[in-house]
N, C-alpha and C. Protein backbone atom coordinates (compact mmCIF):
# COMPACT_ATOMS: atom_id res chain seq x y z
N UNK A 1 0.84 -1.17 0.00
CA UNK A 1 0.00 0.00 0.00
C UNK A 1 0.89 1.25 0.00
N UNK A 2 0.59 2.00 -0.56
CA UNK A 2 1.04 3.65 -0.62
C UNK A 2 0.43 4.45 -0.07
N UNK A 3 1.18 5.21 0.98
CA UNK A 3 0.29 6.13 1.85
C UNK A 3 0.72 7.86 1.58
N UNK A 4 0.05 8.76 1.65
CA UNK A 4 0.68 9.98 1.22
C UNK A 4 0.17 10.90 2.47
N UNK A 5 1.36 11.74 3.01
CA UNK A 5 1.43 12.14 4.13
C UNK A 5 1.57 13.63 3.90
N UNK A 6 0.69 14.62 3.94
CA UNK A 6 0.55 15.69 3.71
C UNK A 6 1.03 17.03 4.84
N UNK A 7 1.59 18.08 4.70
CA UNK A 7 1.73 18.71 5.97
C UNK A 7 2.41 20.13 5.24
N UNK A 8 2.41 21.70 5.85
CA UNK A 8 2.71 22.66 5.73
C UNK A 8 4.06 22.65 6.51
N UNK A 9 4.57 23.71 5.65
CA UNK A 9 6.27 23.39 6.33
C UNK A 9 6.37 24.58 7.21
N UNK A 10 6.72 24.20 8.76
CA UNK A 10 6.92 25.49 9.50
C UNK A 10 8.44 25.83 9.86
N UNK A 11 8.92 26.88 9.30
CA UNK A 11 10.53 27.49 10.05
C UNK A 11 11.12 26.29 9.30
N UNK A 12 11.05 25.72 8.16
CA UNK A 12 11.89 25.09 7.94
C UNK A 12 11.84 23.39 8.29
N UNK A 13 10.61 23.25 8.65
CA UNK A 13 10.20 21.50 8.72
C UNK A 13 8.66 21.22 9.07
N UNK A 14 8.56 20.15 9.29
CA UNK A 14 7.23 19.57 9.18
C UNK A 14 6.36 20.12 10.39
N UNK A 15 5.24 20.06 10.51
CA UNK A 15 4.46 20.89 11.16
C UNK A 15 4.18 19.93 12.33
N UNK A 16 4.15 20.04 13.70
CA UNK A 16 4.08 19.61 15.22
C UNK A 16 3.17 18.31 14.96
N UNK A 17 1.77 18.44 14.25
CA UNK A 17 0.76 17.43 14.28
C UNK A 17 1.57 16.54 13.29
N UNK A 18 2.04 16.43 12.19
CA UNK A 18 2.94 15.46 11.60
C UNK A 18 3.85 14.94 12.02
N UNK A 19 4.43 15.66 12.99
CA UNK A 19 5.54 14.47 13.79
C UNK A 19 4.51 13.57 14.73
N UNK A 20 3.80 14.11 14.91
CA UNK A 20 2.85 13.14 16.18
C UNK A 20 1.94 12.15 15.22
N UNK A 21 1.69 12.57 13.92
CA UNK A 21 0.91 11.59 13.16
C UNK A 21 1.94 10.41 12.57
N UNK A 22 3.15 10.54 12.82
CA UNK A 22 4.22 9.34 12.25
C UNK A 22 4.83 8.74 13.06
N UNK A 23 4.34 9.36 14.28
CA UNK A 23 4.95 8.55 15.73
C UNK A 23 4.02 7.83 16.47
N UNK A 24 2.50 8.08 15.88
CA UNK A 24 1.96 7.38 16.95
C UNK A 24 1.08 5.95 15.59
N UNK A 25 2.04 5.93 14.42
CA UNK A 25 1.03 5.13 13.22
C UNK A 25 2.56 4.06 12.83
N UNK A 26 2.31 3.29 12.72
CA UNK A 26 3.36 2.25 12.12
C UNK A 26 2.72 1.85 10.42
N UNK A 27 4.16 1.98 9.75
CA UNK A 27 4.27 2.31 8.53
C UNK A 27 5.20 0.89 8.15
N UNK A 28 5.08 -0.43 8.63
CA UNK A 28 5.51 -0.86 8.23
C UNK A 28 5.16 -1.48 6.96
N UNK A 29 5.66 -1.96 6.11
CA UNK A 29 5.53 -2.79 4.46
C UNK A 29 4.65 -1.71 4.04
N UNK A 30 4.81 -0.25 4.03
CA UNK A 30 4.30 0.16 3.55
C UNK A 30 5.37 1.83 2.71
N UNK A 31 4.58 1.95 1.53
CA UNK A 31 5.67 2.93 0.64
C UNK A 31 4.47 4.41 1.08
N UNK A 32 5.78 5.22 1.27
CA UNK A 32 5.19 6.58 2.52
C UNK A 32 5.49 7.42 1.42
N UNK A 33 5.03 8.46 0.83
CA UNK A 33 5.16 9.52 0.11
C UNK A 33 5.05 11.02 0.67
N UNK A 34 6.10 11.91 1.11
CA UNK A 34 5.59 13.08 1.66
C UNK A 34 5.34 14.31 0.44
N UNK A 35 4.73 15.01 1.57
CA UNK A 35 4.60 16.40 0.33
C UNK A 35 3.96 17.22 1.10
N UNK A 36 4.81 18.45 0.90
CA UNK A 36 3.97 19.98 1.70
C UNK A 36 3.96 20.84 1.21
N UNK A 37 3.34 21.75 1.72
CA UNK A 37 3.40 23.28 0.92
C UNK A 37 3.56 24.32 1.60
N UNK A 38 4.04 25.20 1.17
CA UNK A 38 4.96 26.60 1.86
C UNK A 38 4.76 27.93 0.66
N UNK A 39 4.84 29.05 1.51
CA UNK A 39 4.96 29.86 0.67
C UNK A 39 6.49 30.50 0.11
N UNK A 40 7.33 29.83 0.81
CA UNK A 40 8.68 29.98 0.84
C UNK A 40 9.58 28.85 1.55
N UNK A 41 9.37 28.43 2.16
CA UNK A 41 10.51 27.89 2.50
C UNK A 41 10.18 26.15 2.00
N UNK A 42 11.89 25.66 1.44
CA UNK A 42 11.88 24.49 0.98
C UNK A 42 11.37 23.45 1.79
N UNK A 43 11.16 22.27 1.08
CA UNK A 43 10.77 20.29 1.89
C UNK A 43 11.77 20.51 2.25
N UNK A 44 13.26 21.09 2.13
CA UNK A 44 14.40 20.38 3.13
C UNK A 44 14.48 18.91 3.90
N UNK A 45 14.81 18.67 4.86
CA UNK A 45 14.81 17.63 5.36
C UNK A 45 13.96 17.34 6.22
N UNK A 46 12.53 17.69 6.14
CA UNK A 46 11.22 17.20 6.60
C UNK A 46 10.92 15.80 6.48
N UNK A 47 11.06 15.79 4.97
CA UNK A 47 10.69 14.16 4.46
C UNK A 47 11.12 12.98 5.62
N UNK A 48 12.91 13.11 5.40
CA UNK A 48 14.00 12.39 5.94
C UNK A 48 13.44 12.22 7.70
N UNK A 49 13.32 13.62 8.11
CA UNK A 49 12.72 13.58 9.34
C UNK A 49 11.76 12.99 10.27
N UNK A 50 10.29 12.96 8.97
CA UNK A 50 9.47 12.29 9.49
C UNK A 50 10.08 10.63 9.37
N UNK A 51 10.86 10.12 8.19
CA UNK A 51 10.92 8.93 8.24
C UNK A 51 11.66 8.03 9.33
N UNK A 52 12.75 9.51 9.80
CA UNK A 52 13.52 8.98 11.01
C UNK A 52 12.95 8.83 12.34
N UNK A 53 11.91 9.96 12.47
CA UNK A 53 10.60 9.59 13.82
C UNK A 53 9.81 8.07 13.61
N UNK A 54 9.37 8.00 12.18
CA UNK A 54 8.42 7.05 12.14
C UNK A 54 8.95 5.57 12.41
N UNK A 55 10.30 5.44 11.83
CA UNK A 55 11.09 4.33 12.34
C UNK A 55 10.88 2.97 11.63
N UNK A 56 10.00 3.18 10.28
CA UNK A 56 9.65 1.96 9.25
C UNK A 56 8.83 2.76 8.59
N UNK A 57 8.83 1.92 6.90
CA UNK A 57 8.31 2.35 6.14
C UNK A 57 9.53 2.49 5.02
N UNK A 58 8.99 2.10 3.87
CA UNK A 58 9.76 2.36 2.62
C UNK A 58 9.46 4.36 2.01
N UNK A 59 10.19 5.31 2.43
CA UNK A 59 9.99 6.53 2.26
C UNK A 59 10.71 7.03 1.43
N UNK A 60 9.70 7.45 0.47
CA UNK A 60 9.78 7.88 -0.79
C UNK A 60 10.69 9.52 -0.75
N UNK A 61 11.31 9.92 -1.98
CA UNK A 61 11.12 11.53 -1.74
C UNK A 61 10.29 12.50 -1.70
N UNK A 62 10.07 12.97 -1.30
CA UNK A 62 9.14 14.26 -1.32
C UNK A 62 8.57 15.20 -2.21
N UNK A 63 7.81 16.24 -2.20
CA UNK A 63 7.34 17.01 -2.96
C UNK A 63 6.94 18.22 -2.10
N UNK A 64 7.19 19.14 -2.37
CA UNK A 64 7.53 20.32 -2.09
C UNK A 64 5.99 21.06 -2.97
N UNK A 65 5.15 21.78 -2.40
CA UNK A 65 4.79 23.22 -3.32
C UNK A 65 4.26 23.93 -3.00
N UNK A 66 4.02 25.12 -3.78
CA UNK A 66 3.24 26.40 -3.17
C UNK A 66 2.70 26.54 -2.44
N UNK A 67 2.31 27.96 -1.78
CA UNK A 67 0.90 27.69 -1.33
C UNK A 67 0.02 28.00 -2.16
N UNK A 68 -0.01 28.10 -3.66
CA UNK A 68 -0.81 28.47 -4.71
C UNK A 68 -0.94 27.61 -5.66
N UNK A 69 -0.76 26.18 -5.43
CA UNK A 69 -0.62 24.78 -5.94
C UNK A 69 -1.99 24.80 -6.79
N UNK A 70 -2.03 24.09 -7.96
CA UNK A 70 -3.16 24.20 -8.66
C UNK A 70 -3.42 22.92 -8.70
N UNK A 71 -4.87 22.21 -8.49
CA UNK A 71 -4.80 21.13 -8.40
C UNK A 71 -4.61 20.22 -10.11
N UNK A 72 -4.35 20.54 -10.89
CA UNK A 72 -3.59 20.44 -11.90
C UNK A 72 -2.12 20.06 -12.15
N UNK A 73 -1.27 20.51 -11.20
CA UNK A 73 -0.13 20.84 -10.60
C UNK A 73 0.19 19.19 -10.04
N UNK A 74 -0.96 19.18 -8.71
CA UNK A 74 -0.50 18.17 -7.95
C UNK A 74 -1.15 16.88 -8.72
N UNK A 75 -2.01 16.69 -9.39
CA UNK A 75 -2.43 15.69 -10.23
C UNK A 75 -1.21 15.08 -11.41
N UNK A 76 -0.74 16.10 -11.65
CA UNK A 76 0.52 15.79 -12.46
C UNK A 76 1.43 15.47 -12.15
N UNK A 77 1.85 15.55 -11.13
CA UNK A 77 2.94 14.92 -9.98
C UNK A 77 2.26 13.35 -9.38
N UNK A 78 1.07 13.57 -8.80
CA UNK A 78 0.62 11.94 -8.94
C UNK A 78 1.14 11.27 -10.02
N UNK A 79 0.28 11.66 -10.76
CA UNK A 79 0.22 10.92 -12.48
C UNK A 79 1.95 10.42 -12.54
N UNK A 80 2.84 11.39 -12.23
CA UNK A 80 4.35 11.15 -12.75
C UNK A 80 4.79 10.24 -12.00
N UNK A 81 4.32 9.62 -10.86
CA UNK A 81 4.80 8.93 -9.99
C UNK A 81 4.55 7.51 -9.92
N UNK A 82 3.88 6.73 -11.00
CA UNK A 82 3.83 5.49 -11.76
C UNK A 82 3.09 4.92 -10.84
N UNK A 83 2.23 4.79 -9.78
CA UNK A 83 1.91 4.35 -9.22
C UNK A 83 0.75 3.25 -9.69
């Protein structure tokens, strides 16, 4: 199963309720996809982060975007991701 883990990036990482949503859920045999949105500041090492809290899970790279994301945008990034 593929799970996609959504979250706004604060100061530079994942937002308080996303660390608590990957610490309290086991992700094992399972492929984790992150992705957030910001009006500036990069995914940096959010992704990596949550995967190092969560402690299992096959974790994908990330996706990064706006806060003016068109859902066009993110459909096309699905789509690219062969799933």
């Amino acid at each position: 199963m593929t799970e996609f883990i959504g979250y706004p990036i604060w100061w530079g990482g994942a937002a308080w309720l996303a660390n608590h949503f990957v610490t309290d859920n086991d992700f094992t045999g399972e492929k984790v996809i992150p992705f957030a949105t910001s009006a500036s500041s990069p995914l940096g090492s959010s992704g990596s982060d949550l995967a190092d809290m969560a402690g299992a899970g096959d974790w994908q790279d990330g996706q990064r975007f706006s806060s003016s994301v068109s859902a066009d945008e993110v459909t096309s990034w699905v789509e690219g991701l062969g799933l």
